[in-house]
C-alpha atoms as a PDB file:
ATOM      1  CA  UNK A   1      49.738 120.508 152.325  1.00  0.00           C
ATOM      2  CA  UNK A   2      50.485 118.383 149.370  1.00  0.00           C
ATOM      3  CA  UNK A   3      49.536 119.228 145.553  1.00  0.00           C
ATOM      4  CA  UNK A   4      46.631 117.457 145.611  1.00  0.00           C
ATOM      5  CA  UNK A   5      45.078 118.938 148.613  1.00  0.00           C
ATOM      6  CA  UNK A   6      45.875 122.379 147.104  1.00  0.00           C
ATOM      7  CA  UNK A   7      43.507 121.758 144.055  1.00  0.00           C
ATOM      8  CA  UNK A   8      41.164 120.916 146.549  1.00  0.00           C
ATOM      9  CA  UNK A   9      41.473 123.797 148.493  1.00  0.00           C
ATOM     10  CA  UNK A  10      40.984 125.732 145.222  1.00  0.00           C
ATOM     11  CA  UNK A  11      38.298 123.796 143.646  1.00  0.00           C
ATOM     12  CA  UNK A  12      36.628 124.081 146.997  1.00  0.00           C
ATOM     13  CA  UNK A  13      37.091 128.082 146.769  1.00  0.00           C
ATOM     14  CA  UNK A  14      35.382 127.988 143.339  1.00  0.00           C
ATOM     15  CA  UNK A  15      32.280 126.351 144.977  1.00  0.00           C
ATOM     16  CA  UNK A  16      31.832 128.742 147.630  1.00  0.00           C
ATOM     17  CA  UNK A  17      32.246 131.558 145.431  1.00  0.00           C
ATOM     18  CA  UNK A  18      32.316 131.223 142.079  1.00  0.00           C
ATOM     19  CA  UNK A  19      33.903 133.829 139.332  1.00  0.00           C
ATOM     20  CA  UNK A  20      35.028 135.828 141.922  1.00  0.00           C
ATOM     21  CA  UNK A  21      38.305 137.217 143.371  1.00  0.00           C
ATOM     22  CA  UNK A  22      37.779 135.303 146.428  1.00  0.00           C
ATOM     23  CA  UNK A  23      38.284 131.858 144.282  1.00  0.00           C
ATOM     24  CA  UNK A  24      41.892 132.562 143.655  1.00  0.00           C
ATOM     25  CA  UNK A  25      42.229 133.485 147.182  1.00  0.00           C
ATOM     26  CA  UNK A  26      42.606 137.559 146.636  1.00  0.00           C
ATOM     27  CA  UNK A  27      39.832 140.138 148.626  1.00  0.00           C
ATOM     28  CA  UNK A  28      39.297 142.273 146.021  1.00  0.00           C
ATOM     29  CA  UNK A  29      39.743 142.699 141.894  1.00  0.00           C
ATOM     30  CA  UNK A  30      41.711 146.051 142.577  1.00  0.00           C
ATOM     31  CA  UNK A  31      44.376 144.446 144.231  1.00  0.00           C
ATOM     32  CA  UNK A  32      44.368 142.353 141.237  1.00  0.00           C
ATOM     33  CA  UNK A  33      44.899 144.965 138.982  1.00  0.00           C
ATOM     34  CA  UNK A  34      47.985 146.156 140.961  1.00  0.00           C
ATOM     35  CA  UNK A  35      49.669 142.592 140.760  1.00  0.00           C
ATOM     36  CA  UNK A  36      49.088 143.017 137.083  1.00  0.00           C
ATOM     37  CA  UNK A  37      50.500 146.288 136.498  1.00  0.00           C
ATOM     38  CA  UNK A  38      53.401 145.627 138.150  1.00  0.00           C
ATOM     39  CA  UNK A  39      54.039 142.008 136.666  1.00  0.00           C
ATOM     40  CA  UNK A  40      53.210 143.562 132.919  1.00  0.00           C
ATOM     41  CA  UNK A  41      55.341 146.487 133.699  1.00  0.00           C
ATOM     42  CA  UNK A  42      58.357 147.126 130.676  1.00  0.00           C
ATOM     43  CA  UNK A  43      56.775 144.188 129.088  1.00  0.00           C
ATOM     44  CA  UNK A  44      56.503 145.128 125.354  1.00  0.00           C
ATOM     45  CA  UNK A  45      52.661 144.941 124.633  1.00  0.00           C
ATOM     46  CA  UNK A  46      53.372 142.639 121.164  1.00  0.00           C
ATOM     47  CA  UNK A  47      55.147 139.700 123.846  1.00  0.00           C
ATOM     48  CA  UNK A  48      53.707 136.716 124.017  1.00  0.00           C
ATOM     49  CA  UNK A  49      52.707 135.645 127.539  1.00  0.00           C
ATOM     50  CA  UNK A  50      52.434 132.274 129.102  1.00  0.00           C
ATOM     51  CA  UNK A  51      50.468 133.510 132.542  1.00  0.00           C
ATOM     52  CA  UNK A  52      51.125 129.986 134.950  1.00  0.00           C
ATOM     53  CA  UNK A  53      48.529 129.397 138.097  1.00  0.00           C
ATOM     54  CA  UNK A  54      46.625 131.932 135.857  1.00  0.00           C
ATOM     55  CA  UNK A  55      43.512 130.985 138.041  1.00  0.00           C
ATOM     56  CA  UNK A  56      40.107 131.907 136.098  1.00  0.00           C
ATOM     57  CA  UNK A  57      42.612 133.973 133.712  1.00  0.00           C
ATOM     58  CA  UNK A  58      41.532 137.629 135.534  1.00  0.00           C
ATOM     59  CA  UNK A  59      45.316 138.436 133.896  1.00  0.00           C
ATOM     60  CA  UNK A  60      43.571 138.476 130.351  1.00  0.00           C
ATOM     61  CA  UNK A  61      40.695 141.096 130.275  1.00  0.00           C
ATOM     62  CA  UNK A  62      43.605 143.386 132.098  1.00  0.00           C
ATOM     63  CA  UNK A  63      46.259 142.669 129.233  1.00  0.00           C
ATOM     64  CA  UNK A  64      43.709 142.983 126.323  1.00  0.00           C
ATOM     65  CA  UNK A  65      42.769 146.352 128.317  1.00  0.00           C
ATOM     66  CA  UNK A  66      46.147 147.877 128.334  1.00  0.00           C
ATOM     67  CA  UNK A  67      47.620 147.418 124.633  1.00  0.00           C
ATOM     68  CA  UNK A  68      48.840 143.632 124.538  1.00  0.00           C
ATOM     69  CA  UNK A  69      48.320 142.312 121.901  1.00  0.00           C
ATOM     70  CA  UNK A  70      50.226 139.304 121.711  1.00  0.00           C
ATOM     71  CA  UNK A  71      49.941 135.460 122.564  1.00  0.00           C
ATOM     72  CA  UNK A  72      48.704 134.478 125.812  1.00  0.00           C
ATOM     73  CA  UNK A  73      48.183 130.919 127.456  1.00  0.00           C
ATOM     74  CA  UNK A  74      46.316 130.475 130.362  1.00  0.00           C
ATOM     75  CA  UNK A  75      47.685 127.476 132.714  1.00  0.00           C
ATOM     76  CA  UNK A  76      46.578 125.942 136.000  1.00  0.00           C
ATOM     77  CA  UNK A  77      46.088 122.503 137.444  1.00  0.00           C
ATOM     78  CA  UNK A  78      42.335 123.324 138.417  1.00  0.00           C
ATOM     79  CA  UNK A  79      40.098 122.000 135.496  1.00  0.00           C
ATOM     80  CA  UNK A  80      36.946 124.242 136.644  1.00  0.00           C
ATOM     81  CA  UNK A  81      39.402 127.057 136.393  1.00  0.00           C
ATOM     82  CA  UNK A  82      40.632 126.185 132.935  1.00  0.00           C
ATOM     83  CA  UNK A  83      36.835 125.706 131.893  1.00  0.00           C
ATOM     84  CA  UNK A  84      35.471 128.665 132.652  1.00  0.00           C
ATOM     85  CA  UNK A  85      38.302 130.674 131.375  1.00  0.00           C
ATOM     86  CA  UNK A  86      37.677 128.532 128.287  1.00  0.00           C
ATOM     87  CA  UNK A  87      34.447 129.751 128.424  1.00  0.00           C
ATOM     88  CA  UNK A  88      34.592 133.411 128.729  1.00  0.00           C
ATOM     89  CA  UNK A  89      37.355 134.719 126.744  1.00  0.00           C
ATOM     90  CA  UNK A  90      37.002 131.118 124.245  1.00  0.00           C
ATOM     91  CA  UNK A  91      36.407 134.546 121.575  1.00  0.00           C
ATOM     92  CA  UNK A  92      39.670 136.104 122.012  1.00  0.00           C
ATOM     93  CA  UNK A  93      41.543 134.348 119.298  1.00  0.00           C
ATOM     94  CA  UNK A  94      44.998 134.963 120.308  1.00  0.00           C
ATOM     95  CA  UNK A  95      44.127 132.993 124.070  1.00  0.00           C
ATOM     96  CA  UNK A  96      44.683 129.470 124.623  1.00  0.00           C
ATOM     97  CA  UNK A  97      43.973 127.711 128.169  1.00  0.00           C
ATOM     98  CA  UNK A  98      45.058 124.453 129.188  1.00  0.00           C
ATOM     99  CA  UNK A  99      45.240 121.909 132.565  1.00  0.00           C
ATOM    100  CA  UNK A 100      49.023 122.292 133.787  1.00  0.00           C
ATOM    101  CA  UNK A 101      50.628 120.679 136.568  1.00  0.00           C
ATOM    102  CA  UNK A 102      54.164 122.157 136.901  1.00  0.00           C
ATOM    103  CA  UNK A 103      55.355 118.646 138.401  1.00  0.00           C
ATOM    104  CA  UNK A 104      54.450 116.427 135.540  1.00  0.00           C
ATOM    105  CA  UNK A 105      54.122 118.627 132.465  1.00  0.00           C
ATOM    106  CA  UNK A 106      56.580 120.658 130.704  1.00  0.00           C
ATOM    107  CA  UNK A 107      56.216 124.267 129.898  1.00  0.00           C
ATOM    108  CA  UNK A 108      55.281 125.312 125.699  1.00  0.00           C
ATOM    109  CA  UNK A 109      57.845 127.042 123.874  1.00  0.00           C
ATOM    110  CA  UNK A 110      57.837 130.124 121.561  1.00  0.00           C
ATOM    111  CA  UNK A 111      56.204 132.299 124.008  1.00  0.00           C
ATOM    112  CA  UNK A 112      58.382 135.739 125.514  1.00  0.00           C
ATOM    113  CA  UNK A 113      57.463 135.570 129.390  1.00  0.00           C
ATOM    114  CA  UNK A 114      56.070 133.416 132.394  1.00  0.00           C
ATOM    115  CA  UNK A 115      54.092 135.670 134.803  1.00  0.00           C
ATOM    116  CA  UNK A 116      53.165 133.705 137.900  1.00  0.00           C
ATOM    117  CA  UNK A 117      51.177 135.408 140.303  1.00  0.00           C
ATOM    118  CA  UNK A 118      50.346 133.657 143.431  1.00  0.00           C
ATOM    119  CA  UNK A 119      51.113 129.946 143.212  1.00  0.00           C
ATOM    120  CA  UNK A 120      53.445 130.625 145.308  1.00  0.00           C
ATOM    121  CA  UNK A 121      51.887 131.266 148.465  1.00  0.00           C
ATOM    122  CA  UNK A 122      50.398 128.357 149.481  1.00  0.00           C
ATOM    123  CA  UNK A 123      52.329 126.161 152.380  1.00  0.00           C
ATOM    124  CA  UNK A 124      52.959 123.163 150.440  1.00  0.00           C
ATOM    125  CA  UNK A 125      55.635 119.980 150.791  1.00  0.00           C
ATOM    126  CA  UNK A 126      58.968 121.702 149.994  1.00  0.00           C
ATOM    127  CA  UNK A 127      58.253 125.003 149.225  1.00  0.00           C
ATOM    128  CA  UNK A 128      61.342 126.186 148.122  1.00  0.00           C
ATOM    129  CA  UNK A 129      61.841 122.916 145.810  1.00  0.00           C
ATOM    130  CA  UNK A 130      58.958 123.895 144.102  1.00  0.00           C
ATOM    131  CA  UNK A 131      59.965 127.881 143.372  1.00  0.00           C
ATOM    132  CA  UNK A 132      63.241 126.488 142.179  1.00  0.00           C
ATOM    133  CA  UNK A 133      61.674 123.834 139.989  1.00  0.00           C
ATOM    134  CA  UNK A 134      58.766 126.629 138.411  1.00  0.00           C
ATOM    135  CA  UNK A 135      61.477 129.144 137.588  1.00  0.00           C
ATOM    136  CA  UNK A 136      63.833 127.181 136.048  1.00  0.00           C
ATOM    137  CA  UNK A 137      61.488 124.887 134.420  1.00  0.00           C
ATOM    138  CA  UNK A 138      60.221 128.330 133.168  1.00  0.00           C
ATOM    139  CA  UNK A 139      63.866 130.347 132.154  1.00  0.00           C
ATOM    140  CA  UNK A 140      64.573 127.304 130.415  1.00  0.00           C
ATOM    141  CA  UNK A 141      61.680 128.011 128.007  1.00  0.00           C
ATOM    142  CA  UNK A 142      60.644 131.442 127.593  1.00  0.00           C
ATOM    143  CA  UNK A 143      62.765 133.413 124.965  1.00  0.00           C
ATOM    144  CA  UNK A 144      63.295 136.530 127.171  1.00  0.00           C
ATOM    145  CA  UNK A 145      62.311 135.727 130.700  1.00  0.00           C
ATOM    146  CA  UNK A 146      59.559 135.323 134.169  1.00  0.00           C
ATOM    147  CA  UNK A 147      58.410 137.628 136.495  1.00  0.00           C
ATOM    148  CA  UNK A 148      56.282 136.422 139.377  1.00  0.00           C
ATOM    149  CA  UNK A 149      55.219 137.489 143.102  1.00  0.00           C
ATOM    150  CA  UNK A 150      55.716 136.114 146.863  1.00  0.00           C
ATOM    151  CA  UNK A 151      55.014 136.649 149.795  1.00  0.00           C
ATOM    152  CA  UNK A 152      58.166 138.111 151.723  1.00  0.00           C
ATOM    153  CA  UNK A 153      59.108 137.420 155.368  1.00  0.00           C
ATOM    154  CA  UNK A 154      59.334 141.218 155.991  1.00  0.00           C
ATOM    155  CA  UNK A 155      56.015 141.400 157.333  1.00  0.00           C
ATOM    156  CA  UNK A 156      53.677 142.122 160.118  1.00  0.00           C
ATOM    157  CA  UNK A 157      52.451 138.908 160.772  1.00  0.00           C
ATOM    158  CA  UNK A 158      52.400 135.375 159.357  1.00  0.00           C
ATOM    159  CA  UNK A 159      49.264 133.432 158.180  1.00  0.00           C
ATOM    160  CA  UNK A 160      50.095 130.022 159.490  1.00  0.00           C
ATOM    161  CA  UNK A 161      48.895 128.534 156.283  1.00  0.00           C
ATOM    162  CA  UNK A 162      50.808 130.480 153.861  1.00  0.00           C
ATOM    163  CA  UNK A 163      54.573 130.845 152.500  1.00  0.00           C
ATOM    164  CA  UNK A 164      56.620 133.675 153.160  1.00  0.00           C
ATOM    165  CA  UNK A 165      60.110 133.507 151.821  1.00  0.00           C
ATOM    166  CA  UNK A 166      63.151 136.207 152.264  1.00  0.00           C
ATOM    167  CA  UNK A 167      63.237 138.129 149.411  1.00  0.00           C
ATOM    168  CA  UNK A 168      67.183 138.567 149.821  1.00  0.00           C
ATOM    169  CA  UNK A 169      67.932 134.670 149.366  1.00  0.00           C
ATOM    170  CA  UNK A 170      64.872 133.950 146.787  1.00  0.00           C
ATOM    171  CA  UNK A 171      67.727 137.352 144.717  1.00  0.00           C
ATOM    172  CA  UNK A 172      70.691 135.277 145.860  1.00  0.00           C
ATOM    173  CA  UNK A 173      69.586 132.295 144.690  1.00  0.00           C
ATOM    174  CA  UNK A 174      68.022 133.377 141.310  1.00  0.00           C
ATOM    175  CA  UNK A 175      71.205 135.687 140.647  1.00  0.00           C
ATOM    176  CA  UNK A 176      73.545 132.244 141.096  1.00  0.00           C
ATOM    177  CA  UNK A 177      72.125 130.009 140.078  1.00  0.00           C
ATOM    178  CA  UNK A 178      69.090 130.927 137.409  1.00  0.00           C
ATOM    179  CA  UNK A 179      70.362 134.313 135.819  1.00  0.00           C
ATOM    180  CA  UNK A 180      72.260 137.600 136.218  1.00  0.00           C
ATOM    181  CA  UNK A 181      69.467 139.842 135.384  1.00  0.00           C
ATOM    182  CA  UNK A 182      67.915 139.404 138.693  1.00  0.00           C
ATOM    183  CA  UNK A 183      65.524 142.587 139.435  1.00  0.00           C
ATOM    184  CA  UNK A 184      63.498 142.855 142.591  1.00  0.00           C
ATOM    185  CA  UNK A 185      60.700 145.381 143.997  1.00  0.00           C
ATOM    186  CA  UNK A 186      59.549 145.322 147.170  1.00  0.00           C
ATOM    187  CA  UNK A 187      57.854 149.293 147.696  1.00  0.00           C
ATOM    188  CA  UNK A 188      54.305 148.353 146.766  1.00  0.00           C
ATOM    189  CA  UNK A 189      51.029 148.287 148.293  1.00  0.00           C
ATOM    190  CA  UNK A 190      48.000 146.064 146.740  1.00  0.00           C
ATOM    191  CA  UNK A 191      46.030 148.016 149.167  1.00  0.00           C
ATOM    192  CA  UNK A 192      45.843 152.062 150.210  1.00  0.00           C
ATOM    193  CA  UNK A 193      47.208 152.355 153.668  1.00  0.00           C
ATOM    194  CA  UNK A 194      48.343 148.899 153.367  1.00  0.00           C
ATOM    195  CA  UNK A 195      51.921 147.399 153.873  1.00  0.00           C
ATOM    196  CA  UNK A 196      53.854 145.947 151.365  1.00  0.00           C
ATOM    197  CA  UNK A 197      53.815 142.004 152.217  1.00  0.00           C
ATOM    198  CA  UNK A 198      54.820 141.150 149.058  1.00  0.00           C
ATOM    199  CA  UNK A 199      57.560 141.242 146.389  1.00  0.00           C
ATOM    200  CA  UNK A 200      58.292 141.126 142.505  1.00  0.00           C
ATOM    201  CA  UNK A 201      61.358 139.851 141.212  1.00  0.00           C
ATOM    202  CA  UNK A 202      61.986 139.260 137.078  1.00  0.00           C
ATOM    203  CA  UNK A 203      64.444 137.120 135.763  1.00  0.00           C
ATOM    204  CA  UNK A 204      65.954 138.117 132.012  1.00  0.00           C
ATOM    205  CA  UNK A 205      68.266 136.081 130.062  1.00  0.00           C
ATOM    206  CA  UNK A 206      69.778 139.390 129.137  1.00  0.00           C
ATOM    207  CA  UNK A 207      69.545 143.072 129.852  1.00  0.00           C
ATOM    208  CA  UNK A 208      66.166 144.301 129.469  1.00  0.00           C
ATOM    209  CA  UNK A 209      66.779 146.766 127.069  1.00  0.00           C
END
């Protein structure tokens, strides 16, 4: 799938389903709320967050819930994404959305952390090009570093459609190449009685303290 047939895929989501889970291509809200948690977890509540693929910005309501406080931009190459966001948090004063395409534009500075929650999934051209580029493109901005989600190849079974990457060499890679302060989590279920699929890995440009 190329990057244009992915916003189409997306865009298409929105019009069968509108402000929903299911138009960011996740069942439910509660397993959601789990990606969240764990992304936002040790982040200090006054950082400011850049949240990239943020989707209809369902990352928001759950920071502004839990204590943060800080900046946050909203990013995603979908415009009806970016609109509607605009459109129901357009009060929150310390929120800013924009239309973002990894591939052509380049990330804002003076913000703490990239979270990136499932743009990585998708089966695209080059998958593993395009991790590398969005985490470096990302380290090289943020003042303290990114923390995003994949789906591992420790699984079950494999969607044809989707990207599941080993979790060891996405570490290797990242602890080479990107950053020493490689951490990785790989025990959690976004479900009850589900099996964990996925993983978490943060990058730091130093020791989280």
């Amino acid at each position: 799938m190329m990057i244009k047939d992915l916003k189409a895929h997306y865009q298409l989501l929105y019009a069968q389903s509108g402000d929903s889970p299911a138009a960011v291509q996740y069942p439910t809200h509660d397993s959601q709320v789990v990606r969240f948690s764990i992304l936002s977890h040790g982040i200090d509540k006054t950082c400011n967050i850049i949240d990239l693929g943020c989707g209809l910005a369902d990352m928001l309501p759950y920071l502004r819930q839990n204590g943060f406080t800080g900046k946050y931009l909203g990013c995603d190459f979908v415009p009806e994404f970016i609109e509607l966001a605009k459109g129901k948090y357009g009060e929150d004063l310390n929120a800013k959305f924009m239309e973002f395409n990894i591939l052509q534009d380049e990330i804002p500075t003076g913000y703490d952390y990239v979270l990136i929650s499932g743009i990585f999934n998708n089966k695209i051209k080059n998958n593993q090009e395009f991790i590398e580029l969005a985490l470096k493109e990302s380290m090289a901005k943020v003042n303290i570093g990114v923390v995003f989600n994949a789906l591992s190849d420790y699984v079950q079974y494999q969607d044809e459609t989707l990207f599941y990457i080993s979790p060891l060499s996405l570490f290797d890679y990242c602890k080479r190449n990107i950053t020493p302060y490689v951490t990785l989590k790989h025990d959690y279920l976004t479900k009850p009685g589900g099996f964990p699929y996925e993983f978490t890995m943060s990058l730091r440009h130093k020791e989280a303290s």
